[in-house]
N, C-alpha and C. Protein backbone atom coordinates (compact mmCIF):
# COMPACT_ATOMS: atom_id res chain seq x y z
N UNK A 1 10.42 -63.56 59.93
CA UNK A 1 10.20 -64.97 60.02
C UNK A 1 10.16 -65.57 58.63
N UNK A 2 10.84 -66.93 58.84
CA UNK A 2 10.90 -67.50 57.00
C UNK A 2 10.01 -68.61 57.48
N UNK A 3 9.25 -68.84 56.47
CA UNK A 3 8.00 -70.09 56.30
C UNK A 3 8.58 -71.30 55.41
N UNK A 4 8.77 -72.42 56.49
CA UNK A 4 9.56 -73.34 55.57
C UNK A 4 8.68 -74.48 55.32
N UNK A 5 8.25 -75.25 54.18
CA UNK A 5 7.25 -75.96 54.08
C UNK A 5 5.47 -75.44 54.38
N UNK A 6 5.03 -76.27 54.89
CA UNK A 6 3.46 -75.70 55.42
C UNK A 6 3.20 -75.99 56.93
N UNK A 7 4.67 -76.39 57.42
CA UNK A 7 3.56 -76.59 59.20
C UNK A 7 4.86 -75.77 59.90
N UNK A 8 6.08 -75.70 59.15
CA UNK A 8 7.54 -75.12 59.77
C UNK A 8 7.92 -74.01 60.07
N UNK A 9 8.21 -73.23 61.06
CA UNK A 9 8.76 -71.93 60.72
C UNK A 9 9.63 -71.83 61.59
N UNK A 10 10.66 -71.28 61.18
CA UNK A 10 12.39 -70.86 61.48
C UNK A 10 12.02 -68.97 62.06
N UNK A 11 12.45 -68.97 63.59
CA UNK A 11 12.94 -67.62 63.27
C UNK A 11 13.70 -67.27 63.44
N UNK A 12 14.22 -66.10 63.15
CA UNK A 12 15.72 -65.54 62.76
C UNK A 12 15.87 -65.10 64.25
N UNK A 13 17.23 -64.61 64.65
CA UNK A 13 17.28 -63.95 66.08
C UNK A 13 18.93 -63.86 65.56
N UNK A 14 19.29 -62.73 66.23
CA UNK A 14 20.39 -62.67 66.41
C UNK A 14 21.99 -62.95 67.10
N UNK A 15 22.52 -63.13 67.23
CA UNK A 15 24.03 -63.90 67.78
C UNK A 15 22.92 -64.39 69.14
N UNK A 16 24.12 -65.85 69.52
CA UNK A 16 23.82 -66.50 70.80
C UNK A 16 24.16 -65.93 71.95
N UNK A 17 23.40 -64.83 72.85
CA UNK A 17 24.04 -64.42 73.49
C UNK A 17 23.82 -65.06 74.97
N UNK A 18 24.83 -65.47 75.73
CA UNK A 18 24.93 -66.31 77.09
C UNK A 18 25.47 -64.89 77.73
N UNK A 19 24.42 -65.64 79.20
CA UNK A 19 24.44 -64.48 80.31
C UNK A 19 25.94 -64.62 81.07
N UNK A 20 26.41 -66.02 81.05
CA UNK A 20 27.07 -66.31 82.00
C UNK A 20 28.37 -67.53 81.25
N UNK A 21 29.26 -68.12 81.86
CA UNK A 21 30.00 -69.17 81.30
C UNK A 21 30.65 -69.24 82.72
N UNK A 22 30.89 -70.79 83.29
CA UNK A 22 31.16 -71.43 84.58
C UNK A 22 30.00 -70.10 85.86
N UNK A 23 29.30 -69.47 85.82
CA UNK A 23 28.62 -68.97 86.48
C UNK A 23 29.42 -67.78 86.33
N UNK A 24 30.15 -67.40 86.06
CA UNK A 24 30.59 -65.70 85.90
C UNK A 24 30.12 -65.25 84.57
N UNK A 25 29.06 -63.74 85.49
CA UNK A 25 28.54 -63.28 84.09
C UNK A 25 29.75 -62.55 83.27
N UNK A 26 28.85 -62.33 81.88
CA UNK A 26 29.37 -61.18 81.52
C UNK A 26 29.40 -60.08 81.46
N UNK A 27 30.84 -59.23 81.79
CA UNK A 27 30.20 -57.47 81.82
C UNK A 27 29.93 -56.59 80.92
N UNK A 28 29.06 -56.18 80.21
CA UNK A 28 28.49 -54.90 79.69
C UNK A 28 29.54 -53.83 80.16
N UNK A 29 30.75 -53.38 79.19
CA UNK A 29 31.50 -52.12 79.00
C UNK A 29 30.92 -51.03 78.44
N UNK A 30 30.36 -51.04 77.08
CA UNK A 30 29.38 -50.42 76.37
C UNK A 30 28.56 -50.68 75.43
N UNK A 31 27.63 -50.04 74.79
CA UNK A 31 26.83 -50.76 74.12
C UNK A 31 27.22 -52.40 72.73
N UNK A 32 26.52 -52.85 73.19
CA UNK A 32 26.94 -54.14 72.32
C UNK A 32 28.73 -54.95 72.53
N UNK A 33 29.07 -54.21 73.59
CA UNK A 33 30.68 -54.44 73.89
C UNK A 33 30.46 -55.58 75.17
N UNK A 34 31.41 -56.78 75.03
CA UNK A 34 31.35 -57.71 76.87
C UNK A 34 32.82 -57.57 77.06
N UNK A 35 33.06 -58.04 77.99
CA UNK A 35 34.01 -58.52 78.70
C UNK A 35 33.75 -60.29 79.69
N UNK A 36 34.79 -60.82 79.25
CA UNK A 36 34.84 -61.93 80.56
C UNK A 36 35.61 -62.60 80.46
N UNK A 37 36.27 -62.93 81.72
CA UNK A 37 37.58 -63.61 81.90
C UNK A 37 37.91 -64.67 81.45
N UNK A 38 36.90 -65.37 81.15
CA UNK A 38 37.24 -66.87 79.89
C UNK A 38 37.19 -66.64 77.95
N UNK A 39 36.57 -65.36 77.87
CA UNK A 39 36.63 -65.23 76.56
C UNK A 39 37.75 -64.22 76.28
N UNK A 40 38.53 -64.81 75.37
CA UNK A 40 39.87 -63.92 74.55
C UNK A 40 40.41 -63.24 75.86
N UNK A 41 40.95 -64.16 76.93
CA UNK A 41 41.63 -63.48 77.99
C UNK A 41 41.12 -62.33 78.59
N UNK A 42 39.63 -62.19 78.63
CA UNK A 42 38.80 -60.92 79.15
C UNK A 42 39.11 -59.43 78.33
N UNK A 43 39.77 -59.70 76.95
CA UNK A 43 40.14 -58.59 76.39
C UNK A 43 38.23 -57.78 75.77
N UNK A 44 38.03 -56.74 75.31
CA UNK A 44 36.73 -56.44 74.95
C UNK A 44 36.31 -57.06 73.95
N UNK A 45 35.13 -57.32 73.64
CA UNK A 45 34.37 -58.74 72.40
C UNK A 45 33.41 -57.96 71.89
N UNK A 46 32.46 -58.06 70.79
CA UNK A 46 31.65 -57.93 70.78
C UNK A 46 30.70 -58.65 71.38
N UNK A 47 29.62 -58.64 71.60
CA UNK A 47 28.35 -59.03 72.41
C UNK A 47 28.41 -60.18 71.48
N UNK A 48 27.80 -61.34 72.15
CA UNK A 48 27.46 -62.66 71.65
C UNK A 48 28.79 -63.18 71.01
N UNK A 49 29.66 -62.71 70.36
CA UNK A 49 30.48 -63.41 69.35
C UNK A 49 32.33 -63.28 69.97
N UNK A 50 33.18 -64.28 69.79
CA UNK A 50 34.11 -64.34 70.28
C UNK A 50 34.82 -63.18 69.12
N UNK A 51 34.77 -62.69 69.02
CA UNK A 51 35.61 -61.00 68.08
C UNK A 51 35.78 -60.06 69.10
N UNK A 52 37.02 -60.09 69.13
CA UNK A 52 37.94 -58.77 69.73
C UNK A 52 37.84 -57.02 69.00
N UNK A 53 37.08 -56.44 70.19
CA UNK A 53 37.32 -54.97 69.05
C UNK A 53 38.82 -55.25 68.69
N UNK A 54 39.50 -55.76 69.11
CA UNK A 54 40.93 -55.15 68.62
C UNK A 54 41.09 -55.80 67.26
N UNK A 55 40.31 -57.11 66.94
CA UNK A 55 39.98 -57.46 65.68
C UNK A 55 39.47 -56.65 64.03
N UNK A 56 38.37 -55.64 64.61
CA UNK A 56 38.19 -54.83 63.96
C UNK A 56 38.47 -53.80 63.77
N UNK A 57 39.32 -53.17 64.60
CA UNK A 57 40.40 -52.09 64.49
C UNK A 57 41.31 -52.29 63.68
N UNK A 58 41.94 -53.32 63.92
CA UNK A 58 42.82 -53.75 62.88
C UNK A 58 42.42 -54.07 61.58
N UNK A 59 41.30 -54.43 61.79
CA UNK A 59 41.13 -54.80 59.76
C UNK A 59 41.10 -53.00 59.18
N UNK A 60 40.36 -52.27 60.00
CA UNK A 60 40.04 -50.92 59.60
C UNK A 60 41.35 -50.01 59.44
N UNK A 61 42.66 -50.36 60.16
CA UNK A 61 43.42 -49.14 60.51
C UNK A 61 44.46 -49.71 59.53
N UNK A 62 44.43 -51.41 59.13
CA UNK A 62 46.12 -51.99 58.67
C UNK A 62 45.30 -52.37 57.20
N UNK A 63 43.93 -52.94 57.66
CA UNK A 63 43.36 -53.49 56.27
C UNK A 63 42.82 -52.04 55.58
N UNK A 64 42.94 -51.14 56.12
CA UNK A 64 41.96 -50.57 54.82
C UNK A 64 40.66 -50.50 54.92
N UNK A 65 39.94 -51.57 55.64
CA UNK A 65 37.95 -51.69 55.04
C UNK A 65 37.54 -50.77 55.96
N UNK A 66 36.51 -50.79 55.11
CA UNK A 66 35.17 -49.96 55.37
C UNK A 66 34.47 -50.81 56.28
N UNK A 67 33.80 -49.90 57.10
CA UNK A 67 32.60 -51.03 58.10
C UNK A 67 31.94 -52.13 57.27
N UNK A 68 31.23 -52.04 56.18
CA UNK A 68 30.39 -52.87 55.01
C UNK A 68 31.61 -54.21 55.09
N UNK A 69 32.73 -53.44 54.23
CA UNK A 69 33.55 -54.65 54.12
C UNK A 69 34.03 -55.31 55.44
N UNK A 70 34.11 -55.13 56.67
CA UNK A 70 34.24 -55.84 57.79
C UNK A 70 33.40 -56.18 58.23
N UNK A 71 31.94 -55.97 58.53
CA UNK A 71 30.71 -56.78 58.81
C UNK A 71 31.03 -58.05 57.79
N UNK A 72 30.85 -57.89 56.11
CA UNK A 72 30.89 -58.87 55.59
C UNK A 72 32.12 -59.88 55.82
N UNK A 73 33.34 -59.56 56.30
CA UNK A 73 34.39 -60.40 56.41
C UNK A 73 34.28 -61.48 57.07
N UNK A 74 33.89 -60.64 58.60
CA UNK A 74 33.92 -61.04 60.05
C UNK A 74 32.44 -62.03 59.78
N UNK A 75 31.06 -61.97 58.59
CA UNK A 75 30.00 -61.60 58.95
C UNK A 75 29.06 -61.89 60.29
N UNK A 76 28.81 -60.63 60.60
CA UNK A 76 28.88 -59.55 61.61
C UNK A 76 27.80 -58.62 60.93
N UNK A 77 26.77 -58.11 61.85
CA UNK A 77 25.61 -57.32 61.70
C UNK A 77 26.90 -56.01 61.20
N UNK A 78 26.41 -54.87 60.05
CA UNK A 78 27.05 -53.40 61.02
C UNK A 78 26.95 -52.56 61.94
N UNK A 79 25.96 -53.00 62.96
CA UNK A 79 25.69 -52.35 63.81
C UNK A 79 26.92 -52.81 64.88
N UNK A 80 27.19 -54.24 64.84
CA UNK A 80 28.08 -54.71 65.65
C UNK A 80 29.73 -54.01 65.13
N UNK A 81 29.63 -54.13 63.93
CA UNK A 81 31.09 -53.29 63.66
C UNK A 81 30.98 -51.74 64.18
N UNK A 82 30.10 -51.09 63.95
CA UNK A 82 29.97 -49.74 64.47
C UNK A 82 29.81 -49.93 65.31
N UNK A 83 29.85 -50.17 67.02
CA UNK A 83 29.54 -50.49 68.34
C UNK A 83 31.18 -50.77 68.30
N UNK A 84 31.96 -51.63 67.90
CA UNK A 84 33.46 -51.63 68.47
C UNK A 84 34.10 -50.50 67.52
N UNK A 85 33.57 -49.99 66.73
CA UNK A 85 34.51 -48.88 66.41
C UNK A 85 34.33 -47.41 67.64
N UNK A 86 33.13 -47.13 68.14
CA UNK A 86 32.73 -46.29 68.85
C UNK A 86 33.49 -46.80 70.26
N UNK A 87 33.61 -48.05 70.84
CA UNK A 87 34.17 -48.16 71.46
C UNK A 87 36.02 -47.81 71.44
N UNK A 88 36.23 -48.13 70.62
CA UNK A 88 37.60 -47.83 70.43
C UNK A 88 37.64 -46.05 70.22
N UNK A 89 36.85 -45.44 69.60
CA UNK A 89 36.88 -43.88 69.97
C UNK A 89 37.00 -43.83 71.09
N UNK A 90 36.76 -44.29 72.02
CA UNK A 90 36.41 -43.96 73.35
C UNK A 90 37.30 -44.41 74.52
N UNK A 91 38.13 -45.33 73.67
CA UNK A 91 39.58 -46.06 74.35
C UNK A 91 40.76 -46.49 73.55
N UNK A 92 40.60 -45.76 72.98
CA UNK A 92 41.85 -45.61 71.60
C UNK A 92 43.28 -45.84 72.12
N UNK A 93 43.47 -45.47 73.04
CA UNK A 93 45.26 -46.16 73.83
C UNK A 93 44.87 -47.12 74.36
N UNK A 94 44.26 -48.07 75.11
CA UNK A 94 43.89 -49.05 75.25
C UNK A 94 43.91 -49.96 74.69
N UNK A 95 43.36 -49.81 73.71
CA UNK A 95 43.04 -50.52 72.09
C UNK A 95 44.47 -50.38 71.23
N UNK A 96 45.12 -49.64 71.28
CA UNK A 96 46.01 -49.31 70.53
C UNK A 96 47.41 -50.18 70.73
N UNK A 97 47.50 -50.00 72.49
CA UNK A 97 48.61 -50.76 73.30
C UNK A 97 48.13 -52.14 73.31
N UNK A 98 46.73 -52.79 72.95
CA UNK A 98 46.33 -54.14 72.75
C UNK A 98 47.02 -54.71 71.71
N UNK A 99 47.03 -53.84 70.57
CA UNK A 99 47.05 -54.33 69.20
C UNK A 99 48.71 -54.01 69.16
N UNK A 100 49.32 -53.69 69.68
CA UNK A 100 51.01 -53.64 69.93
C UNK A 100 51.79 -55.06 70.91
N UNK A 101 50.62 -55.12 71.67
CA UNK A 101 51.06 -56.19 72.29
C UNK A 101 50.96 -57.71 71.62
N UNK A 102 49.72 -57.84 71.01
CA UNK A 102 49.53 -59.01 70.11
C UNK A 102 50.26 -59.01 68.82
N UNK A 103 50.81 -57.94 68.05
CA UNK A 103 51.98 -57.76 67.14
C UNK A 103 53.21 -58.50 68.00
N UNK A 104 53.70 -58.09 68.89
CA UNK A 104 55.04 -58.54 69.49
C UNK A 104 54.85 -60.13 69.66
N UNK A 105 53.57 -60.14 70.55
CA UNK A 105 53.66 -61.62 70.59
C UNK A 105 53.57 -62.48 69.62
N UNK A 106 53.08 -62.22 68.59
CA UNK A 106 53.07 -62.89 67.43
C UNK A 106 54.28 -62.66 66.74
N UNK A 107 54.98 -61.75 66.86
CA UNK A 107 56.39 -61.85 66.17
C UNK A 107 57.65 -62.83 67.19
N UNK A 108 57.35 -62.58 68.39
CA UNK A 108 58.20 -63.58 69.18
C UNK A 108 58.02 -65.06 69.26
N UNK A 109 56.41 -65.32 68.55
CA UNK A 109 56.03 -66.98 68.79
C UNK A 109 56.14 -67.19 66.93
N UNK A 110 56.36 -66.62 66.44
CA UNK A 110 56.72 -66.83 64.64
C UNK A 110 58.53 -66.77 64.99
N UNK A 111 58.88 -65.30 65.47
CA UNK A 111 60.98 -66.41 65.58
C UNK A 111 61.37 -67.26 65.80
N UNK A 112 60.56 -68.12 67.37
CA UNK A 112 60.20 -69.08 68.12
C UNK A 112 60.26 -70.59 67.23
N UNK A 113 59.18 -70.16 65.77
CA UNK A 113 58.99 -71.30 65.19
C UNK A 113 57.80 -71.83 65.75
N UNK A 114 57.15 -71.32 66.56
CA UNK A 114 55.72 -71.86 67.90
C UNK A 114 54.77 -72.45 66.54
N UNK A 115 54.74 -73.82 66.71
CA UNK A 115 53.42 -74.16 65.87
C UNK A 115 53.65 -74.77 64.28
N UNK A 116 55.39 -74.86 64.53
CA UNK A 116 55.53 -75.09 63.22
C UNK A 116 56.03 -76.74 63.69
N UNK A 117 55.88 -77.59 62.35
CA UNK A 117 56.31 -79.19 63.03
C UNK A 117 57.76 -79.37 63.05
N UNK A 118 58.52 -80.03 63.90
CA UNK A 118 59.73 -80.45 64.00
C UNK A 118 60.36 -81.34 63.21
N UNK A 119 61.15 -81.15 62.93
CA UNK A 119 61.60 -81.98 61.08
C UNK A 119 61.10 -83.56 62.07
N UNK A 120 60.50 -84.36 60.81
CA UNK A 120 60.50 -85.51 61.10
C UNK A 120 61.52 -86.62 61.12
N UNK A 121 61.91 -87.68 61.92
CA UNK A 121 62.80 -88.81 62.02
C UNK A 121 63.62 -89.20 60.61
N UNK A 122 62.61 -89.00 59.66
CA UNK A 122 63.04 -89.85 58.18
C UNK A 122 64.15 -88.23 57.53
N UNK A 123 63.06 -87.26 57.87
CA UNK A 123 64.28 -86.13 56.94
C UNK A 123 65.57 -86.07 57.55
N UNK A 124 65.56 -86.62 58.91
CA UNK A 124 67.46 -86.42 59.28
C UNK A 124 68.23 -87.18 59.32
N UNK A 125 67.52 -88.15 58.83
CA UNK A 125 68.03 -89.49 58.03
C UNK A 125 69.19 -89.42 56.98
N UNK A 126 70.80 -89.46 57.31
CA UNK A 126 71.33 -89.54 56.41
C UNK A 126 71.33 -90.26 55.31
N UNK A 127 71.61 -89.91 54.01
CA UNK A 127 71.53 -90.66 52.62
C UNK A 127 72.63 -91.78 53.16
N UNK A 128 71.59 -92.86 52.41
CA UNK A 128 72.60 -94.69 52.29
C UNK A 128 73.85 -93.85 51.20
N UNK A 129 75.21 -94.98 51.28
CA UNK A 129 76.29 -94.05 50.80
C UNK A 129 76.44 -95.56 49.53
C-alpha cells in the first residue's frame, strides 16, 4: 500500500480482471491463461489483459527476449510471461499453427494494401499544361 498525503491511500492490485463480458464468462485453460469468444477471437490471453500467448511467443522465438525483457515490453508481471510460456510448452503446435496463420494473414492484408489511404483526388490531378 502507498500513503498518499495524510488521509489517502491507493492500493495496488493487480490487472482488471472481469468474470464475464455480455454475460459469457471467461474460461480458465491454465494457470493465469483465459479464453473468450469476444477477446482476440477467443484465441488464449493472458488473465486480465488483452495479450495473446501467441504475442509472447513471438517476441521470445523471432525477438530474441528474455522473459525480463518481455514483461518489461508488454509491461506485464513475469509471472504472467512465465504462465504463457508454460502454456505454450504444453501446446506448442497449437501455438505454433496460430502464429503461421497470423503471419499469412498479415502478409495477404499488407499485398492487399489493407489500411493504407487511397491516393487522394488532388494527387491524380493532372499538371495545368
Amino acid at each position: 500500500m502507498d500513503s498518499i498525503g495524510k488521509d489517502k491511500t491507493i492500493e495496488r492490485r493487480g490487472p482488471n480482471v472481469r468474470d464475464h463480458i455480455d454475460g459469457v464468462k471467461f474460461r480458465t485453460l491454465a494457470p493465469g491463461i483465459t479464453t473468450h469468444p469476444l477477446v482476440r477471437g477467443g484465441r488464449p490471453c493472458i488473465e486480465g489483459t488483452g495479450l495473446k500467448v501467441t504475442d509472447v511467443v513471438a517476441a521470445k522465438k523471432y525477438q530474441k527476449m528474455v522473459p525480463a525483457e518481455i514483461a518489461n515490453y508488454f509491461e506485464i508481471q513475469l509471472s504472467m510471461v512465465e504462465d504463457a510460456l508454460r502454456y505454450y510448452a504444453a501446446h506448442a503446435d497449437y501455438i505454433d499453427t496460430d502464429i503461421q496463420l497470423d503471419s499469412l494473414n498479415h502478409n495477404q492484408l499488407a499485398e492487399a494494401r489493407y489500411g493504407t489511404r487511397p491516393d487522394s483526388l488532388l494527387s491524380r490531378r493532372k499538371p495545368a499544361s
